[in-house]
N, C-alpha and C. Protein backbone atom coordinates (compact mmCIF):
# COMPACT_ATOMS: atom_id res chain seq x y z
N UNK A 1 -39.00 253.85 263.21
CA UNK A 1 -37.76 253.50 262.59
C UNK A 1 -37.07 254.78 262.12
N UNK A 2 -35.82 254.91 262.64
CA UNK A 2 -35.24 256.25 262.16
C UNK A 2 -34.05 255.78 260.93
N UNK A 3 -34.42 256.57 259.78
CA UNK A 3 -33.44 256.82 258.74
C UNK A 3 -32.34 257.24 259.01
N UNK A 4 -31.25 256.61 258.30
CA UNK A 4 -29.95 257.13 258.24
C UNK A 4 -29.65 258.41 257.27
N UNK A 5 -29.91 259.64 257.70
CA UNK A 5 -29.69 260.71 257.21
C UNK A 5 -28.55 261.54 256.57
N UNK A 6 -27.53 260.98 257.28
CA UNK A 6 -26.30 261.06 256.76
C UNK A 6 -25.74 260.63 255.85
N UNK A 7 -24.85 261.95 255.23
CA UNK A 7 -24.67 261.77 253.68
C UNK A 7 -22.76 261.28 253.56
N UNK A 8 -22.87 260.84 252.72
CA UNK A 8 -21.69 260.51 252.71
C UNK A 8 -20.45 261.01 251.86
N UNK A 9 -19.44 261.68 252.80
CA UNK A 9 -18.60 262.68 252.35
C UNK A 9 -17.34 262.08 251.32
N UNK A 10 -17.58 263.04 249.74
CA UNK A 10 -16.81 261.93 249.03
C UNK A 10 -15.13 262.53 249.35
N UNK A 11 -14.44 261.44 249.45
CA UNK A 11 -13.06 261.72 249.40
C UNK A 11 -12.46 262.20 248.36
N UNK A 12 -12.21 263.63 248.32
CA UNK A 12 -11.20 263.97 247.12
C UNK A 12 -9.79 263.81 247.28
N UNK A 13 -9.34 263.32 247.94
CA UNK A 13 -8.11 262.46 247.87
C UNK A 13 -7.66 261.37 246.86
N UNK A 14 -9.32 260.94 246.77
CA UNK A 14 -9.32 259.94 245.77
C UNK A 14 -9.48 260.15 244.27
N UNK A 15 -10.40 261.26 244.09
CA UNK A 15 -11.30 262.03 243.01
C UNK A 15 -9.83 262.44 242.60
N UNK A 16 -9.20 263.42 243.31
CA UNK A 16 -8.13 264.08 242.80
C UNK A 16 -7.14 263.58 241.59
N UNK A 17 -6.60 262.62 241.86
CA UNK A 17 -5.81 261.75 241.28
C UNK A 17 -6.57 261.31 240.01
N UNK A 18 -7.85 260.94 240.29
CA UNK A 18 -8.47 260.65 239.22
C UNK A 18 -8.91 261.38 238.16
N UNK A 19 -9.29 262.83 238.79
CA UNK A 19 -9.30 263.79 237.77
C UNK A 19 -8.30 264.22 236.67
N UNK A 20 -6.80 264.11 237.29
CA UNK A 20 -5.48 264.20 236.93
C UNK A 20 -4.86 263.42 235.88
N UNK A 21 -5.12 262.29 236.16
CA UNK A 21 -4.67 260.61 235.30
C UNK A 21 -5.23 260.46 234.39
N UNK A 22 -6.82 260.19 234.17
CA UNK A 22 -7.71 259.76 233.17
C UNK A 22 -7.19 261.41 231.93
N UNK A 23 -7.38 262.17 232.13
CA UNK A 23 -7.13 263.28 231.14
C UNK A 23 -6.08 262.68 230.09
N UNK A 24 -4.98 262.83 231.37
CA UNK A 24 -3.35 262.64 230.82
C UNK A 24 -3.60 261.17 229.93
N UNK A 25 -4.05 260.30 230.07
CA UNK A 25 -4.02 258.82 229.59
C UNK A 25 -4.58 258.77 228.08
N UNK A 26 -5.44 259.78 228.40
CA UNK A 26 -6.68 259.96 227.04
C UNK A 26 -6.16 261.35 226.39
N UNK A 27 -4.79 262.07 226.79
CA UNK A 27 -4.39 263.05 226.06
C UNK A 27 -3.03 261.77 225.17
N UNK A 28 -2.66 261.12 225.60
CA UNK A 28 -1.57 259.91 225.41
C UNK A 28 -1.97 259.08 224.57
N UNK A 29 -3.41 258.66 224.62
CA UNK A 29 -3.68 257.64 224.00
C UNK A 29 -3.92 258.33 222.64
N UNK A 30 -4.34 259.37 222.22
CA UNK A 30 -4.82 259.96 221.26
C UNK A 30 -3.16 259.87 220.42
N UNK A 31 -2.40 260.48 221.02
CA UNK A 31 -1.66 260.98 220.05
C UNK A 31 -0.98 259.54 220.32
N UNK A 32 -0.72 258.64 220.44
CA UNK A 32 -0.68 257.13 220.08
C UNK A 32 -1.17 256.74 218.73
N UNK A 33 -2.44 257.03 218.85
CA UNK A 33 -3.73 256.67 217.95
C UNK A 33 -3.31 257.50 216.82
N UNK A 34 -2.81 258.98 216.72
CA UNK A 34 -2.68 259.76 215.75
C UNK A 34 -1.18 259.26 214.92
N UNK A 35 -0.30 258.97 215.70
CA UNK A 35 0.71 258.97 215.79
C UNK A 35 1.11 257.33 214.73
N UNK A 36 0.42 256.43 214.81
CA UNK A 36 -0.17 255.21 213.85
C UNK A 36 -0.44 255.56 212.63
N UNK A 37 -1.44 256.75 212.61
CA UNK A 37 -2.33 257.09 211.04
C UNK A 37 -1.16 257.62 210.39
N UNK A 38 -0.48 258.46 211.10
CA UNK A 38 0.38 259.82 210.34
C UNK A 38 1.64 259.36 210.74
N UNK A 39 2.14 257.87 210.75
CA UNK A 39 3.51 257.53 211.04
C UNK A 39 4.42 257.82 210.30
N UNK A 40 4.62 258.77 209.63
CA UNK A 40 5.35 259.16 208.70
C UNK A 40 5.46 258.38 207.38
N UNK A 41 6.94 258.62 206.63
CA UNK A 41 6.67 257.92 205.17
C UNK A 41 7.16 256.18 205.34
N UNK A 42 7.81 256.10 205.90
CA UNK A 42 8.42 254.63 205.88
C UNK A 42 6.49 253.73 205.86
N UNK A 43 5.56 253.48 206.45
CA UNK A 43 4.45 252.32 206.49
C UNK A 43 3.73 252.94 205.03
N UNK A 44 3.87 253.71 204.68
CA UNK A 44 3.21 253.89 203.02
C UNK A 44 4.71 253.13 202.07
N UNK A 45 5.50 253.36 202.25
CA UNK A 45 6.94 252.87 201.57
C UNK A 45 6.98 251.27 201.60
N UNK A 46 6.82 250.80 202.85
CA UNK A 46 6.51 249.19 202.98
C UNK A 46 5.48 248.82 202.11
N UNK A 47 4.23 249.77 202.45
CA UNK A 47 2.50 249.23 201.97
C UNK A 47 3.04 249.33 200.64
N UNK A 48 3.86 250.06 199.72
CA UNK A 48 3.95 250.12 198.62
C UNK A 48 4.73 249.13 197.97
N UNK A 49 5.36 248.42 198.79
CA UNK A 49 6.51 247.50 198.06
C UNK A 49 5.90 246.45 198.17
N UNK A 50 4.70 245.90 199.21
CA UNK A 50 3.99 245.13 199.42
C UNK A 50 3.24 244.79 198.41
N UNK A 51 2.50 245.88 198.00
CA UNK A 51 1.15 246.10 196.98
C UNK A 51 2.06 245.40 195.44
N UNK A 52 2.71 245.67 195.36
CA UNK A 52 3.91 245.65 194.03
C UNK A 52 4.24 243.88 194.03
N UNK A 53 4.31 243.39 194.79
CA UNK A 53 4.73 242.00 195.07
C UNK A 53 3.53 241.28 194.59
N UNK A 54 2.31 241.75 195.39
CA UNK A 54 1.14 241.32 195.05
C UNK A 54 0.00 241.65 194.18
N UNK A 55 1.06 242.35 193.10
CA UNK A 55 0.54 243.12 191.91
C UNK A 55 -0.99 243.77 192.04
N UNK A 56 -0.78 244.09 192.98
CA UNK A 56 -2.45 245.18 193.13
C UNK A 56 -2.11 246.28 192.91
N UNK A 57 -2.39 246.33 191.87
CA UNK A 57 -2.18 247.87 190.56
C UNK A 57 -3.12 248.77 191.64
N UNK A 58 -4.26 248.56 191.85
CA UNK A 58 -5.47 249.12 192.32
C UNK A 58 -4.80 249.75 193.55
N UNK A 59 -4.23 249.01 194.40
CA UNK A 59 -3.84 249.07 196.10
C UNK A 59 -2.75 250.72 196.11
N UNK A 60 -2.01 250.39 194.74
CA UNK A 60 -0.97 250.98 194.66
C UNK A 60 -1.73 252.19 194.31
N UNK A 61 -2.09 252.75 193.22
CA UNK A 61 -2.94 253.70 192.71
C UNK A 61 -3.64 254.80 193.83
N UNK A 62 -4.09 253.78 194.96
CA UNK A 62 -5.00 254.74 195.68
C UNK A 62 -3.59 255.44 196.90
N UNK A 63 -2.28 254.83 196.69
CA UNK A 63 -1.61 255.84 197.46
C UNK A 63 -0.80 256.84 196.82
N UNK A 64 -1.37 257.51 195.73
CA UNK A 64 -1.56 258.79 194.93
C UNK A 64 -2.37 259.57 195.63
N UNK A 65 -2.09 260.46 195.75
CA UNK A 65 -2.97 261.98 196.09
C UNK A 65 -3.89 262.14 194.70
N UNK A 66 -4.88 262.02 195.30
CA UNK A 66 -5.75 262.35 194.00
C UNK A 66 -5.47 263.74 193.16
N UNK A 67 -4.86 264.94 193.41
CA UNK A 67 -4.71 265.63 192.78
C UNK A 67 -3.38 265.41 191.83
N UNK A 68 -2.50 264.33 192.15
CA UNK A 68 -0.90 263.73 191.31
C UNK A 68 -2.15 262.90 189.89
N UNK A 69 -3.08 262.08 190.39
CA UNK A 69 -3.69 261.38 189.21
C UNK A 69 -4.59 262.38 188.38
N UNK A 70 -5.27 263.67 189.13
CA UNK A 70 -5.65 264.54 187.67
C UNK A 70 -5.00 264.99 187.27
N UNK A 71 -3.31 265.26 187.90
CA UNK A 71 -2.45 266.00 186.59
C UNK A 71 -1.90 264.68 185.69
N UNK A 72 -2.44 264.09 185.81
CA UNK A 72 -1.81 262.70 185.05
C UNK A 72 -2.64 262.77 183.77
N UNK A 73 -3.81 262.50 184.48
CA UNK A 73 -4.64 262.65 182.96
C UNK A 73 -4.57 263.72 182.49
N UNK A 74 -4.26 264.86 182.94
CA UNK A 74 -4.07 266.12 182.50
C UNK A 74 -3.42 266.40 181.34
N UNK A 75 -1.68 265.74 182.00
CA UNK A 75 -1.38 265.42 180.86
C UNK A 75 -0.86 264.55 179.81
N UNK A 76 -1.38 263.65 180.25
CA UNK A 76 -1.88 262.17 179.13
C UNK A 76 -3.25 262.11 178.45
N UNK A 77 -4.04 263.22 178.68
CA UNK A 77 -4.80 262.91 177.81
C UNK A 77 -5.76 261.80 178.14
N UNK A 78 -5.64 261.01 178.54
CA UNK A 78 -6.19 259.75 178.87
C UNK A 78 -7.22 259.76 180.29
N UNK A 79 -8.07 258.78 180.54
CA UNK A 79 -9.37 258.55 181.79
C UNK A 79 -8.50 257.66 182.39
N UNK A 80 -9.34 257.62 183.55
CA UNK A 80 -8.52 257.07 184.83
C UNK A 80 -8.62 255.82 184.60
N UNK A 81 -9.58 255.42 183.90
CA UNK A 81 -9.90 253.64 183.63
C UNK A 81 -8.53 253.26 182.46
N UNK A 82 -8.13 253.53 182.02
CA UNK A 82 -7.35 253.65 180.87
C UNK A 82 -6.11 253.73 181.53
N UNK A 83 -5.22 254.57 182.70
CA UNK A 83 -4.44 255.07 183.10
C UNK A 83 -4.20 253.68 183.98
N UNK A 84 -5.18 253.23 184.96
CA UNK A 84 -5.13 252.05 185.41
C UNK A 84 -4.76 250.69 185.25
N UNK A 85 -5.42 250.54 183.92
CA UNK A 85 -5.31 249.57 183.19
C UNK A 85 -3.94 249.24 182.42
N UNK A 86 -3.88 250.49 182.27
CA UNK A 86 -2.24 250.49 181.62
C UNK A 86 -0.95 250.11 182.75
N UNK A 87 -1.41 250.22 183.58
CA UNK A 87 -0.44 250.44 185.05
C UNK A 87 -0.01 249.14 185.31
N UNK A 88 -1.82 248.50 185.72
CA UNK A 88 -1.77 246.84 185.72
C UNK A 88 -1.15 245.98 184.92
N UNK A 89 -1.23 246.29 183.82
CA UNK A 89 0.10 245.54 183.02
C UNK A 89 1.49 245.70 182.44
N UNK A 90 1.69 247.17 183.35
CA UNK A 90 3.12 247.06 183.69
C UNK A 90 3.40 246.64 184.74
N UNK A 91 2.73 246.34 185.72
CA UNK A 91 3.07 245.95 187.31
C UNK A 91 3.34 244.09 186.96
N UNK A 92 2.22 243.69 186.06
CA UNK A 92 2.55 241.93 186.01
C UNK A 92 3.91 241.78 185.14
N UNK A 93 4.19 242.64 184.55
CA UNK A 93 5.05 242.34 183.30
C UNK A 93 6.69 242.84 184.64
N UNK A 94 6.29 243.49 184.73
CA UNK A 94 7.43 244.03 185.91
C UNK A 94 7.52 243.04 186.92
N UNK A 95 6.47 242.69 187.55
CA UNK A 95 6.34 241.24 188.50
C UNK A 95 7.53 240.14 188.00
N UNK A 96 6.67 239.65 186.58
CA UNK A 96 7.06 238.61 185.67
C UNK A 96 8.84 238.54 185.85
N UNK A 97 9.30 239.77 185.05
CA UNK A 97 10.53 240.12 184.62
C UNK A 97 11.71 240.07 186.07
N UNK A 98 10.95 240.20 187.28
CA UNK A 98 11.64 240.69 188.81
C UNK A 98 11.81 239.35 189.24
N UNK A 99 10.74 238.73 189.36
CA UNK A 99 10.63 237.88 190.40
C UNK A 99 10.23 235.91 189.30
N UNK A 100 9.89 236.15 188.14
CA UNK A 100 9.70 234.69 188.02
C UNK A 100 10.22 233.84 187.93
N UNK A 101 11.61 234.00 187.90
CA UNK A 101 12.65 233.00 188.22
C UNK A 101 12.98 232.30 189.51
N UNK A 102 12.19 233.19 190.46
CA UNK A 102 12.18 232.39 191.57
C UNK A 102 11.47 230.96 192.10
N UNK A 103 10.77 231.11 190.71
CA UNK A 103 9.42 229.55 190.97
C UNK A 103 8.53 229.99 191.33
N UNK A 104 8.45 228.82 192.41
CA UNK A 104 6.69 228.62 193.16
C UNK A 104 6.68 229.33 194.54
N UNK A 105 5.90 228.93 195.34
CA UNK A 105 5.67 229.42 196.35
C UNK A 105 7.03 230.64 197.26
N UNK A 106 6.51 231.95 196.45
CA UNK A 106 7.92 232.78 196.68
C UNK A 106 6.96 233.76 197.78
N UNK A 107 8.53 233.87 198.59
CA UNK A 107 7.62 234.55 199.81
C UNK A 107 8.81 236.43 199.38
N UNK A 108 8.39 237.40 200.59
CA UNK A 108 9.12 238.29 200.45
C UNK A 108 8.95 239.00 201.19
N UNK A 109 10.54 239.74 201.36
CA UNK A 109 11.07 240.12 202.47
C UNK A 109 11.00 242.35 201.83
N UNK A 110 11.29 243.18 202.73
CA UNK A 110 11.13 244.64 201.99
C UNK A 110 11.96 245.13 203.12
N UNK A 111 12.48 246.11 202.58
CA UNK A 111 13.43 247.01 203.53
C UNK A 111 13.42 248.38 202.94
N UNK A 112 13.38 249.10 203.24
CA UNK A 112 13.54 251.01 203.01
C UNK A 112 15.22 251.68 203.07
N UNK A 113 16.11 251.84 202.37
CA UNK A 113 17.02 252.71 203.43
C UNK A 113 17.44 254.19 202.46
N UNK A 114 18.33 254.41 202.82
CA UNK A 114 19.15 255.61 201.75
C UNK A 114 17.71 256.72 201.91
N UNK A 115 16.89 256.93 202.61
CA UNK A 115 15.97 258.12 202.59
C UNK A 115 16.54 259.54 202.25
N UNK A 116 16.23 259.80 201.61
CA UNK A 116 16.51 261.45 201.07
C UNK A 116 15.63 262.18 200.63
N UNK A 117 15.81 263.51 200.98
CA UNK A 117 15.31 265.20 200.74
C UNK A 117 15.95 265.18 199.48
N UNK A 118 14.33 265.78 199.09
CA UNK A 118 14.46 265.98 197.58
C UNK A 118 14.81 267.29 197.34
N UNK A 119 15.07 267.72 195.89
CA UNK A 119 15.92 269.27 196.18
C UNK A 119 14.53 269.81 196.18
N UNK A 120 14.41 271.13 196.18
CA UNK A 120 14.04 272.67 196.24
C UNK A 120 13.47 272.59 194.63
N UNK A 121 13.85 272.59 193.79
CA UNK A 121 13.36 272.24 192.51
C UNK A 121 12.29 271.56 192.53
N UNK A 122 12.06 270.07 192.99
CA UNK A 122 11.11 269.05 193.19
C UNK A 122 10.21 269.12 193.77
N UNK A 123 10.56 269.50 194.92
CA UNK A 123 9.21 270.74 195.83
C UNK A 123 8.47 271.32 195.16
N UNK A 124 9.56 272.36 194.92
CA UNK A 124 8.69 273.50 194.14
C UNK A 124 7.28 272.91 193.10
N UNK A 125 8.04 271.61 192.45
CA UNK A 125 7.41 271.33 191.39
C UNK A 125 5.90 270.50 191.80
N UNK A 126 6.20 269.63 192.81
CA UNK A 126 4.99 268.93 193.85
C UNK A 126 4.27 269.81 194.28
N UNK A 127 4.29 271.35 194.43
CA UNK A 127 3.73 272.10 195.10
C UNK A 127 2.88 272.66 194.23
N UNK A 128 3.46 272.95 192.85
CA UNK A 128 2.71 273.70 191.56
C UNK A 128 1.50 272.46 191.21
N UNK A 129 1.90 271.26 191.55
CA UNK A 129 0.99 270.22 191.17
C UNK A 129 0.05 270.18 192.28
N UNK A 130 0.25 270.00 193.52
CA UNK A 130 -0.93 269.61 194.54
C UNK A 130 -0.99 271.10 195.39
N UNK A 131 -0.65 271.75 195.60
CA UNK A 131 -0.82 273.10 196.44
C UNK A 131 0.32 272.95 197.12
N UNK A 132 0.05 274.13 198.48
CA UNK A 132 0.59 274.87 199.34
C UNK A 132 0.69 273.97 200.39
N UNK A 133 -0.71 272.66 200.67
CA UNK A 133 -0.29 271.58 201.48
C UNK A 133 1.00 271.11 201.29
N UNK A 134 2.14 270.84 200.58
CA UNK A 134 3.26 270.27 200.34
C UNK A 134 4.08 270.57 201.05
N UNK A 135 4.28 269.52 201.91
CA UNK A 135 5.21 270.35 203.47
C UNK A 135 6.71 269.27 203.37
N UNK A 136 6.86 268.24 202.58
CA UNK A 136 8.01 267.78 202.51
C UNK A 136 7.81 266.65 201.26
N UNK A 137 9.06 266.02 201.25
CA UNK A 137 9.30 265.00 199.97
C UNK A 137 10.12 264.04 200.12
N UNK A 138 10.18 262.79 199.99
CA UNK A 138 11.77 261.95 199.84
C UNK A 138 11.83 260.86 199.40
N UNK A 139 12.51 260.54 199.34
CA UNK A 139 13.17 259.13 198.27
C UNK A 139 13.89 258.33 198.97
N UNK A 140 13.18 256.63 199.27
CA UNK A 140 13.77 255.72 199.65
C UNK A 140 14.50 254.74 198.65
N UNK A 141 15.48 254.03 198.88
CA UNK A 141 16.04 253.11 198.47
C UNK A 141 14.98 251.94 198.92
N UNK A 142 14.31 251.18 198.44
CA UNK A 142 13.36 250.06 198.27
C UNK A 142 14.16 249.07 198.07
N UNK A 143 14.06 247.74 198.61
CA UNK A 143 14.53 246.40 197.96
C UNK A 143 13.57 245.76 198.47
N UNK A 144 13.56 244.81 197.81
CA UNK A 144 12.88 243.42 197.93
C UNK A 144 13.33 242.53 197.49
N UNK A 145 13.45 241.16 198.91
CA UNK A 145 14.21 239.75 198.20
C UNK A 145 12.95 238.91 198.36
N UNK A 146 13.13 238.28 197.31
CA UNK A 146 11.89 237.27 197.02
C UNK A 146 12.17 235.88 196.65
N UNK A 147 11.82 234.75 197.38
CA UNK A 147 12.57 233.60 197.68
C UNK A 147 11.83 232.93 197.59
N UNK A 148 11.71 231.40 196.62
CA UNK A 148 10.97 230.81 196.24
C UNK A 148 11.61 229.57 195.70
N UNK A 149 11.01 228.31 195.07
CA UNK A 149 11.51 227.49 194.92
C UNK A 149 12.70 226.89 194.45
N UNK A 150 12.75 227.89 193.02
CA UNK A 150 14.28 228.14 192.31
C UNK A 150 15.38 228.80 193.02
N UNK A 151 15.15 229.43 193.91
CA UNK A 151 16.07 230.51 194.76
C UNK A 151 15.42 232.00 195.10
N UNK A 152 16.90 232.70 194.99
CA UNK A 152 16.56 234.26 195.77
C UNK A 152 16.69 235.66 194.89
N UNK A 153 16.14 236.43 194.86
CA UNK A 153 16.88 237.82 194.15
C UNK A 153 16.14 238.87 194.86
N UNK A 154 16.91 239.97 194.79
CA UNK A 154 16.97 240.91 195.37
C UNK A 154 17.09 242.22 194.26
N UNK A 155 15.44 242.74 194.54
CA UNK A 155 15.12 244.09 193.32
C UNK A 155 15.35 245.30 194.13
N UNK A 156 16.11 246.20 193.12
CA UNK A 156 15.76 247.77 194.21
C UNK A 156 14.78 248.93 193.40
N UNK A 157 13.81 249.32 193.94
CA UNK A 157 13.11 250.27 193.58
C UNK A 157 12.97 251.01 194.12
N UNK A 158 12.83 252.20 193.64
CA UNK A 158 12.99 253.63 194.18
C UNK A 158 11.77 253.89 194.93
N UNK A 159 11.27 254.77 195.62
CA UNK A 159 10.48 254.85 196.55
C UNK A 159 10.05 256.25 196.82
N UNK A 160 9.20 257.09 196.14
CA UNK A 160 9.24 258.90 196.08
C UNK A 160 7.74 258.89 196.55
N UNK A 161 7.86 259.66 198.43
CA UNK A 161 6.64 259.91 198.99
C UNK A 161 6.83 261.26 198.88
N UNK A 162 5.44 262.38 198.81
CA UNK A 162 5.34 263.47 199.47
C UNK A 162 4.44 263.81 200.39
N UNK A 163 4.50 264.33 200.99
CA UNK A 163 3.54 264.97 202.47
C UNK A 163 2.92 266.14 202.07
N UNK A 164 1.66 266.01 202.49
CA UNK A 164 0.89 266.73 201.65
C UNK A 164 -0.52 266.90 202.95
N UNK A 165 -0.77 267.71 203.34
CA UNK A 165 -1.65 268.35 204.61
C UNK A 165 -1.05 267.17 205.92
N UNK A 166 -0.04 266.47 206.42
CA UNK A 166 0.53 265.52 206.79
C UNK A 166 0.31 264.28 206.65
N UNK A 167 -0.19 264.48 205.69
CA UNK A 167 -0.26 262.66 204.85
C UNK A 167 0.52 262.33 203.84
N UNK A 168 1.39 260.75 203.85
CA UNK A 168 2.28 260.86 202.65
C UNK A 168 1.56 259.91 201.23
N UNK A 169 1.83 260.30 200.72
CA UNK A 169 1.35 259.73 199.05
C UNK A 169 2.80 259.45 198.37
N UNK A 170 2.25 258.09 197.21
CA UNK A 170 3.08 258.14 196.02
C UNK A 170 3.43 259.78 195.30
N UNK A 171 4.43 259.78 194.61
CA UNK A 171 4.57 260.76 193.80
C UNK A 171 5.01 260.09 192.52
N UNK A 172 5.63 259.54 192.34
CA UNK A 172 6.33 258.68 191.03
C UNK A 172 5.60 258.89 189.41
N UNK A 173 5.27 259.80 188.60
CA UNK A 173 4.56 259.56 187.95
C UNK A 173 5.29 258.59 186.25
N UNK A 174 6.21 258.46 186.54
CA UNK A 174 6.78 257.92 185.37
C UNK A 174 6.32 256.19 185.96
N UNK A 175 6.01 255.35 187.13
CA UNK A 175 5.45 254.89 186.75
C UNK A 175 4.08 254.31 186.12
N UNK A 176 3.34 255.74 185.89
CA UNK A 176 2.14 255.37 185.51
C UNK A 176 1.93 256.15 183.84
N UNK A 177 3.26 256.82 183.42
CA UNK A 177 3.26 257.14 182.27
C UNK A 177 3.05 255.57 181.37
């Protein structure tokens, strides 16, 4: 019985293309993937108006740059358990005061606009607080209409992210004074 000895010649006609494509797809998909995490400030600006509706003091808190909350206690004097706590019951009392006239089952709507560059001053000053990471700053116009059994209203809150190694964070510290 004689073996088939012959080897079989691979087509790089085919290989070629394939070598070419898969790279490019997986150089694409990445910065897709990156491009989600580090979508700039507007999905921290939503997540924040969100968190606020659903009074998660906590939710809100952790989109602080941890170095904005040690100059907090820094200079307040005060522990982070304390700083928190205090927060949480301005967020229900703020809830209360925004939205309880709307009744029961209130749903809600969020929008971002009026974005603005903060001056050169404000920088400067974000920069003395968190470092040299501080690569930009800005301020949205926030609303939220919240619609519920009694009816509708429509809150505007200010909205101050900074970018900081290209990640954006709260900056706002007057609300956690």
């Amino acid at each position: 019985m004689k073996r088939n000895t012959k080897k079989k010649k691979t087509d790089f006609r085919v290989l070629l293309p394939v070598c070419i494509v898969l790279p490019l797809l997986a150089i694409l998909a990445g910065g897709l993937i990156f491009s989600l995490f580090s979508g700039g400030p507007e999905p921290v600006g939503e997540a924040y108006l969100q968190a606020m509706t659903v009074k998660d003091g906590e939710a809100v808190l952790e989109m602080y740059h941890g170095g904005m909350l040690m100059h907090l206690q820094k200079i307040s004097g005060e522990k982070a358990s304390a700083i928190s706590t205090r927060f949480q019951t301005r967020l229900d009392a703020w809830y209360d005061s925004a939205f309880g006239e709307c009744g029961e089952n209130v749903t809600f709507a969020y929008s971002l606009s009026e974005k603005e560059a903060v001056d050169e001053a404000t920088l400067a000053d974000l920069k003395e607080i968190l470092g040299d990471g501080v690569t930009d700053a800005v301020v949205f116009k926030g609303e939220i209409t919240a619609t519920g059994s009694k009816g509708s209203k429509t809150v505007t809150h200010w909205v101050q992210l900074v970018e900081v190694d290209g990640k954006w964070f709260l900056y706002n510290l007057q609300m956690l004074l």
